[in-house]
N, C-alpha and C. Protein backbone atom coordinates (compact mmCIF):
# COMPACT_ATOMS: atom_id res chain seq x y z
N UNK A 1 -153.73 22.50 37.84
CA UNK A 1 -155.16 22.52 38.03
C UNK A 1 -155.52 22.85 39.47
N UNK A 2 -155.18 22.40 40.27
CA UNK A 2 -154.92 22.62 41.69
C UNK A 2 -154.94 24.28 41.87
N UNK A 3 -153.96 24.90 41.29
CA UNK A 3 -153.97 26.10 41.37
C UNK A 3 -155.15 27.03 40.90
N UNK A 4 -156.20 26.47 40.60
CA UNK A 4 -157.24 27.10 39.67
C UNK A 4 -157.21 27.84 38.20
N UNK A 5 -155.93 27.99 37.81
CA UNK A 5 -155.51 28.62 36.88
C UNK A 5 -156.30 27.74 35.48
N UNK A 6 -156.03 26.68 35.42
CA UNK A 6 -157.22 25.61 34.47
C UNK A 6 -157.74 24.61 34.67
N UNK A 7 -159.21 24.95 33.53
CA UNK A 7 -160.05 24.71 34.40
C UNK A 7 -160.25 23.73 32.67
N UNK A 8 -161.61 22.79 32.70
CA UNK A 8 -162.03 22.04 33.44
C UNK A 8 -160.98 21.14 34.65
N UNK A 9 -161.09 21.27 35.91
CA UNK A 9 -160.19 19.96 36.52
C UNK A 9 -160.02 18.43 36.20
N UNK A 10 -161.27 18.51 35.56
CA UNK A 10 -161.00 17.16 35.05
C UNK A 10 -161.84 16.88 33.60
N UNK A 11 -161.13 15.96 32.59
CA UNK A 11 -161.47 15.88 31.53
C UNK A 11 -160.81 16.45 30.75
N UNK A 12 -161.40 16.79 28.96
CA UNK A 12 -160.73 17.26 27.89
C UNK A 12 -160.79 18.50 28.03
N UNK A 13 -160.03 19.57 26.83
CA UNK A 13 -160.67 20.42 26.73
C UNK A 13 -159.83 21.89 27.75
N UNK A 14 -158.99 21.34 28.50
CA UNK A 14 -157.91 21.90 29.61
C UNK A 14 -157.88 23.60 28.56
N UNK A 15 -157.80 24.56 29.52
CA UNK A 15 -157.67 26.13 29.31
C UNK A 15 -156.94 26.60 30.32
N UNK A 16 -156.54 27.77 30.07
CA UNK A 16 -156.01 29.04 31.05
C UNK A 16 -157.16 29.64 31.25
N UNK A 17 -157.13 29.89 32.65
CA UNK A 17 -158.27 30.91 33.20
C UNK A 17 -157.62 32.11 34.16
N UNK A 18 -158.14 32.88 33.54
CA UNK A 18 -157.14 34.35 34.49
C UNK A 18 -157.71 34.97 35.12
N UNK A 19 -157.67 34.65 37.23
CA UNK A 19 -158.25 34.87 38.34
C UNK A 19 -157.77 36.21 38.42
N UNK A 20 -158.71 37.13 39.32
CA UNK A 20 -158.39 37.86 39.89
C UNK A 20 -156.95 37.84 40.64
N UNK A 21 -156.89 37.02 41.54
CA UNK A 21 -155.45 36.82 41.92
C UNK A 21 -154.03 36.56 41.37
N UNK A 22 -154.19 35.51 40.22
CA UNK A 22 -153.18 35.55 39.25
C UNK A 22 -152.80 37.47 38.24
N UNK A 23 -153.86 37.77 38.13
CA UNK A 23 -153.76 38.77 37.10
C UNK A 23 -153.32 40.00 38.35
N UNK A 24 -153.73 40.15 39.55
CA UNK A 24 -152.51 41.20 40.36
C UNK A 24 -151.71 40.63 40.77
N UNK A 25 -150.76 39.34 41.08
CA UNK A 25 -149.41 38.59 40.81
C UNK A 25 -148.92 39.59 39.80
N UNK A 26 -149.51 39.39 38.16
CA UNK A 26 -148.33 39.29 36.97
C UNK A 26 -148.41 41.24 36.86
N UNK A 27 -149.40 41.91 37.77
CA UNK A 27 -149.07 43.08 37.39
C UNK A 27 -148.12 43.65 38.46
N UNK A 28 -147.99 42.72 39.31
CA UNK A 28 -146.79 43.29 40.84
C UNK A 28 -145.71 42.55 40.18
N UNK A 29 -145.53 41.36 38.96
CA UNK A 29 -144.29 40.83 39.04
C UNK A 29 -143.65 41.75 37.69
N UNK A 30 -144.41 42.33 36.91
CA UNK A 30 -144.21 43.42 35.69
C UNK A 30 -144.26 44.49 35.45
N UNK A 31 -144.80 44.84 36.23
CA UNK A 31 -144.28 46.32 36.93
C UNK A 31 -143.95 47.11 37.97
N UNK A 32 -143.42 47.79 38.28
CA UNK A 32 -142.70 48.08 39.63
C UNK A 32 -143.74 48.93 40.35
N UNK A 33 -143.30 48.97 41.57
CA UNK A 33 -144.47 49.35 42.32
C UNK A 33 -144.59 51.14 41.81
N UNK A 34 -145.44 51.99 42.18
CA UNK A 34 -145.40 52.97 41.41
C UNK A 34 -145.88 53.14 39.99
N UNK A 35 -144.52 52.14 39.29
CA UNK A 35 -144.59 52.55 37.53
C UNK A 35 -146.35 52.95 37.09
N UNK A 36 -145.57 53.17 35.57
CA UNK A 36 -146.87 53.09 34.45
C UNK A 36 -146.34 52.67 33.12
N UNK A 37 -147.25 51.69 32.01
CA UNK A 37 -146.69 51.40 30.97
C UNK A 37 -147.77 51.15 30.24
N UNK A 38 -147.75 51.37 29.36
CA UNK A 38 -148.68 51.52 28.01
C UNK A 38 -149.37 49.84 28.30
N UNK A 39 -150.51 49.44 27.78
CA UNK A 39 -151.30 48.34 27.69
C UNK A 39 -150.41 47.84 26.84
N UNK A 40 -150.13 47.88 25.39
CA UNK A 40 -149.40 46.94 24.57
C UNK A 40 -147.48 47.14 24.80
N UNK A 41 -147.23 47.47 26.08
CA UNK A 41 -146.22 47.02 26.64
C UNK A 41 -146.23 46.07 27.34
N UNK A 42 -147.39 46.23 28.89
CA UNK A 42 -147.86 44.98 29.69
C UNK A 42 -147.82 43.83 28.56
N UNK A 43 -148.57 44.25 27.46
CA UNK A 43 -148.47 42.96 26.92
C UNK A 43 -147.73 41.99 26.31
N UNK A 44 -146.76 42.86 25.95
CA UNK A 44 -145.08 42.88 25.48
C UNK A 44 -144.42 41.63 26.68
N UNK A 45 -144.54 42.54 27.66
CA UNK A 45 -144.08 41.97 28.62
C UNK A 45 -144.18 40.49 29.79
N UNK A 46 -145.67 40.52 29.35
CA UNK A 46 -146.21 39.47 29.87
C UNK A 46 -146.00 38.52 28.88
N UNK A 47 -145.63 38.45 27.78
CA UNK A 47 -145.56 37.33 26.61
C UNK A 47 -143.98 36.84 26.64
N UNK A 48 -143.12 38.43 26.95
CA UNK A 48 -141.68 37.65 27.00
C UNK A 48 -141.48 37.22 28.10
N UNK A 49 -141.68 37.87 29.24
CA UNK A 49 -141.76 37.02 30.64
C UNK A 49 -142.63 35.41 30.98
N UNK A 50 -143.81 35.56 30.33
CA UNK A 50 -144.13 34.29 30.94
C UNK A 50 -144.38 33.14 29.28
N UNK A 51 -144.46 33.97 28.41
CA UNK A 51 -144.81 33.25 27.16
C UNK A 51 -146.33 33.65 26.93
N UNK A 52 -147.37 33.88 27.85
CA UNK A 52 -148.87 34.06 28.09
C UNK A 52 -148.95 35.09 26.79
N UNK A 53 -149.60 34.26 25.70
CA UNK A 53 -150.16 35.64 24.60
C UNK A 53 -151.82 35.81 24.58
N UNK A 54 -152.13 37.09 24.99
CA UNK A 54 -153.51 37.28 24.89
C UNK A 54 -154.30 37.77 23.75
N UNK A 55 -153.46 38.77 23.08
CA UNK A 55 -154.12 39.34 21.75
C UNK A 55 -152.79 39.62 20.92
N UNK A 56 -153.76 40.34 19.76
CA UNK A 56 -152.60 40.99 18.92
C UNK A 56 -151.47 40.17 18.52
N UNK A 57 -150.10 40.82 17.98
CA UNK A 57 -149.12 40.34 17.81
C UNK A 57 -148.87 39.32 18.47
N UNK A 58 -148.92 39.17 19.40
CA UNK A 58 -148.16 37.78 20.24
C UNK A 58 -148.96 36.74 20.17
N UNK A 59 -150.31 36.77 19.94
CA UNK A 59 -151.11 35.95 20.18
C UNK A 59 -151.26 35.38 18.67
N UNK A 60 -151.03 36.35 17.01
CA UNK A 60 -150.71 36.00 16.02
C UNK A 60 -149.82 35.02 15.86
N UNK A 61 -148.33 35.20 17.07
CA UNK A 61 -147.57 34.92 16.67
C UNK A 61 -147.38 33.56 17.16
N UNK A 62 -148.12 33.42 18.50
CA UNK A 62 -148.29 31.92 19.38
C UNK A 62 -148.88 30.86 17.96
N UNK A 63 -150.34 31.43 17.72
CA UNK A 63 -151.09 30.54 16.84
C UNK A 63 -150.77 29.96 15.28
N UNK A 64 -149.55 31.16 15.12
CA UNK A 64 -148.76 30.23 14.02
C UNK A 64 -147.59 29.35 14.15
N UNK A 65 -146.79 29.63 15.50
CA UNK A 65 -146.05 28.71 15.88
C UNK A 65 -146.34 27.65 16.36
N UNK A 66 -147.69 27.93 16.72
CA UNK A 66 -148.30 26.28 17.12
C UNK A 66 -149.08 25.37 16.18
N UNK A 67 -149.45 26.28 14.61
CA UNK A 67 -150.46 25.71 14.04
C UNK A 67 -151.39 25.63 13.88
N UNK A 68 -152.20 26.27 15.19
CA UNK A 68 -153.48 26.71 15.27
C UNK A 68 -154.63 27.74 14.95
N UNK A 69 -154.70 27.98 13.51
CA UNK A 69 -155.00 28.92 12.97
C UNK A 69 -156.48 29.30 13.86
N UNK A 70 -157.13 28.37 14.13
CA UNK A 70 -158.25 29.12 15.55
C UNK A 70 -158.63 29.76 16.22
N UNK A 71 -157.54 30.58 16.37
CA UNK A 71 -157.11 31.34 17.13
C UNK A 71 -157.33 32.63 16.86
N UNK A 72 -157.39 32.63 15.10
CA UNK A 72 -157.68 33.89 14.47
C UNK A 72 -158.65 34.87 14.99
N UNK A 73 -159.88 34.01 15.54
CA UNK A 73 -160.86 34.85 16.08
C UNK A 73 -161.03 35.41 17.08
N UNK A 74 -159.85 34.79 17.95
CA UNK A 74 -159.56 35.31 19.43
C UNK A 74 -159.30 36.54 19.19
N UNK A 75 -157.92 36.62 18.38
CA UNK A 75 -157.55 37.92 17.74
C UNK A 75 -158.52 39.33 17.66
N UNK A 76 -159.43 38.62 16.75
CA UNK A 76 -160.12 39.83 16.77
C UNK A 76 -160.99 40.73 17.23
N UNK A 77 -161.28 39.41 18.59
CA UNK A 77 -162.78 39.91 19.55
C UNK A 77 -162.44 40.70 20.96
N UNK A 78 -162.26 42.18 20.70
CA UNK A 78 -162.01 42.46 21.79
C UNK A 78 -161.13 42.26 22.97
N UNK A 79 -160.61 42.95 23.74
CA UNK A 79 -159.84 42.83 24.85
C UNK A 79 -160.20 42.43 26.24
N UNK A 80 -160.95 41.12 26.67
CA UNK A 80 -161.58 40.91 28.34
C UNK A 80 -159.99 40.92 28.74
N UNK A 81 -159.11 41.11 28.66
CA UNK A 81 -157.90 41.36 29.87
C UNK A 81 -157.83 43.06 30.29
N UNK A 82 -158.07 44.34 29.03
CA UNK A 82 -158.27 45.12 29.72
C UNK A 82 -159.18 45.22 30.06
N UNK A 83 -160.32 44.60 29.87
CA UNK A 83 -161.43 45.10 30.85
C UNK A 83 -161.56 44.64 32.14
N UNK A 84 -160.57 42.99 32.65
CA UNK A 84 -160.39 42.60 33.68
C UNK A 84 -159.39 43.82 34.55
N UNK A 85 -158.48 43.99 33.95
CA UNK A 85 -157.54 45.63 34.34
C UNK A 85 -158.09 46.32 34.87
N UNK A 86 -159.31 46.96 33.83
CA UNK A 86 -159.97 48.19 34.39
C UNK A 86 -160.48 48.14 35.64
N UNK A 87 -161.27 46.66 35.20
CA UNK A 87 -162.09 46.40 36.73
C UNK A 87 -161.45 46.15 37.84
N UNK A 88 -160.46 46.36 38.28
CA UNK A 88 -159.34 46.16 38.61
C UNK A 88 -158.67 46.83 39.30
N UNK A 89 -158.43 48.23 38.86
CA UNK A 89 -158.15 49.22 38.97
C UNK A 89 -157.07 49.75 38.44
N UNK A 90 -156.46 48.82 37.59
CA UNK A 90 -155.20 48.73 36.94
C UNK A 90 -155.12 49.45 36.02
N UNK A 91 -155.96 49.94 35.03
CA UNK A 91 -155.67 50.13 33.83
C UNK A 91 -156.91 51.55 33.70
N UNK A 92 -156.06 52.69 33.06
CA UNK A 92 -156.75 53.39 32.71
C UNK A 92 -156.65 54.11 31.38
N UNK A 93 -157.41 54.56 30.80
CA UNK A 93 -157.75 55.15 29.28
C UNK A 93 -157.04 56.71 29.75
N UNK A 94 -156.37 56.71 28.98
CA UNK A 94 -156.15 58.07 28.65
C UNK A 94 -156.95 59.05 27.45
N UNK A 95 -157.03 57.90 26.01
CA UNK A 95 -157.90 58.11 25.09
C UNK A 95 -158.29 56.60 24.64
N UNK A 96 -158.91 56.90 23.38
CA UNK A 96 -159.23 55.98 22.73
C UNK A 96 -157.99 54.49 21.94
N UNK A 97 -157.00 55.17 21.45
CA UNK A 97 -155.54 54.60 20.91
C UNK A 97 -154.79 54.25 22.49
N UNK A 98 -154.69 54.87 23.72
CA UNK A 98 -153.94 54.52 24.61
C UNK A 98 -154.64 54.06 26.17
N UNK A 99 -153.90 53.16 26.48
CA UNK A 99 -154.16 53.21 27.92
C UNK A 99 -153.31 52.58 28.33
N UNK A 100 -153.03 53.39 29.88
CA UNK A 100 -151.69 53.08 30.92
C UNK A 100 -152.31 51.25 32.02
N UNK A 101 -151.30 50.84 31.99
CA UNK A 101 -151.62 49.77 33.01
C UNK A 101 -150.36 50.49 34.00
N UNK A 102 -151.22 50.40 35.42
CA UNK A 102 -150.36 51.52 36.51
C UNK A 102 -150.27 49.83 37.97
N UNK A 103 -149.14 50.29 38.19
CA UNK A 103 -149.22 49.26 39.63
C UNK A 103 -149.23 49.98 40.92
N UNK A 104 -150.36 50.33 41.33
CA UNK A 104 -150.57 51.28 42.75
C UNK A 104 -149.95 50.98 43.62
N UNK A 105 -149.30 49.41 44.06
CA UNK A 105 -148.87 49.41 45.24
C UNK A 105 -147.49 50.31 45.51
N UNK A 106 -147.39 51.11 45.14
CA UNK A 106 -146.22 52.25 45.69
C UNK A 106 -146.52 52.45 46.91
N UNK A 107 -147.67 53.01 47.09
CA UNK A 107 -148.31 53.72 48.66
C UNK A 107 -147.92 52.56 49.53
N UNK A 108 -147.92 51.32 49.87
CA UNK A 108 -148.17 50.26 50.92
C UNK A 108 -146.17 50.23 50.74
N UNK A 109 -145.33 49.90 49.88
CA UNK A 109 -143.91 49.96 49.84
C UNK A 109 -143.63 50.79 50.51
N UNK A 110 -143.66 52.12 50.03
CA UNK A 110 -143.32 53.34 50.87
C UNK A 110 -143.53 53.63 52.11
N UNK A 111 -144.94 53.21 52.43
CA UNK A 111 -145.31 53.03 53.93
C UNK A 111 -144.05 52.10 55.03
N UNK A 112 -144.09 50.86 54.43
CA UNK A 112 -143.44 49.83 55.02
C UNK A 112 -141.91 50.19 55.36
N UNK A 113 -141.30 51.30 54.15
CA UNK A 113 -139.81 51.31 54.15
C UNK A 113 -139.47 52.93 55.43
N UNK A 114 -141.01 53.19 56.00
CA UNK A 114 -140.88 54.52 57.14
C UNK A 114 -140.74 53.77 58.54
């Protein structure tokens, strides 16, 4: 809680909340500086790396291993992680079916290693 990551600090009701700061952490710790990888890879990835399921498959697959059929509706409402991405600068549409999550810091690495 301390960390801001969940929130209420105090009381019932405890969540994950995904800061600006946490969410460029897990895209510098999942992808390499440079890279690019499809959105439902990041997401791949962020579920086997940290366990964190946000949508889709993983997030199907959290809410039945936990029991929590509740969850169903999370499922189906849209994506606020890519749109936190986008806003972000992380994540861009190529089309409608795809979009790349890119980790820019290449430029500042490369700088550092001249």
């Amino acid at each position: 809680k301390t960390l801001g990551i969940i929130a209420p600090k105090k009381g019932p009701g405890a969540r994950f909340i995904m800061t600006d700061q946490l969410l460029r952490y897990l895209v510098i710790v999942l992808i390499r500086p440079g890279e690019r990888c499809t959105y439902s890879e990041f997401l791949k990835r962020l579920f086997l790396h940290f366990g964190i399921a946000v949508e889709g498959a993983q997030l199907e697959l959290s809410a039945e291993w936990s029991g929590n059929k509740r969850e169903n509706r999370a499922i189906q409402a849209g994506s606020w992680l890519q749109e936190m991405l986008r806003a972000s600068g992380f994540l861009f549409y190529l089309s409608d079916a795809c979009s790349i999550v890119e980790n820019p810091f290449a430029d500042i690495v490369s700088r550092e290693r001249v």
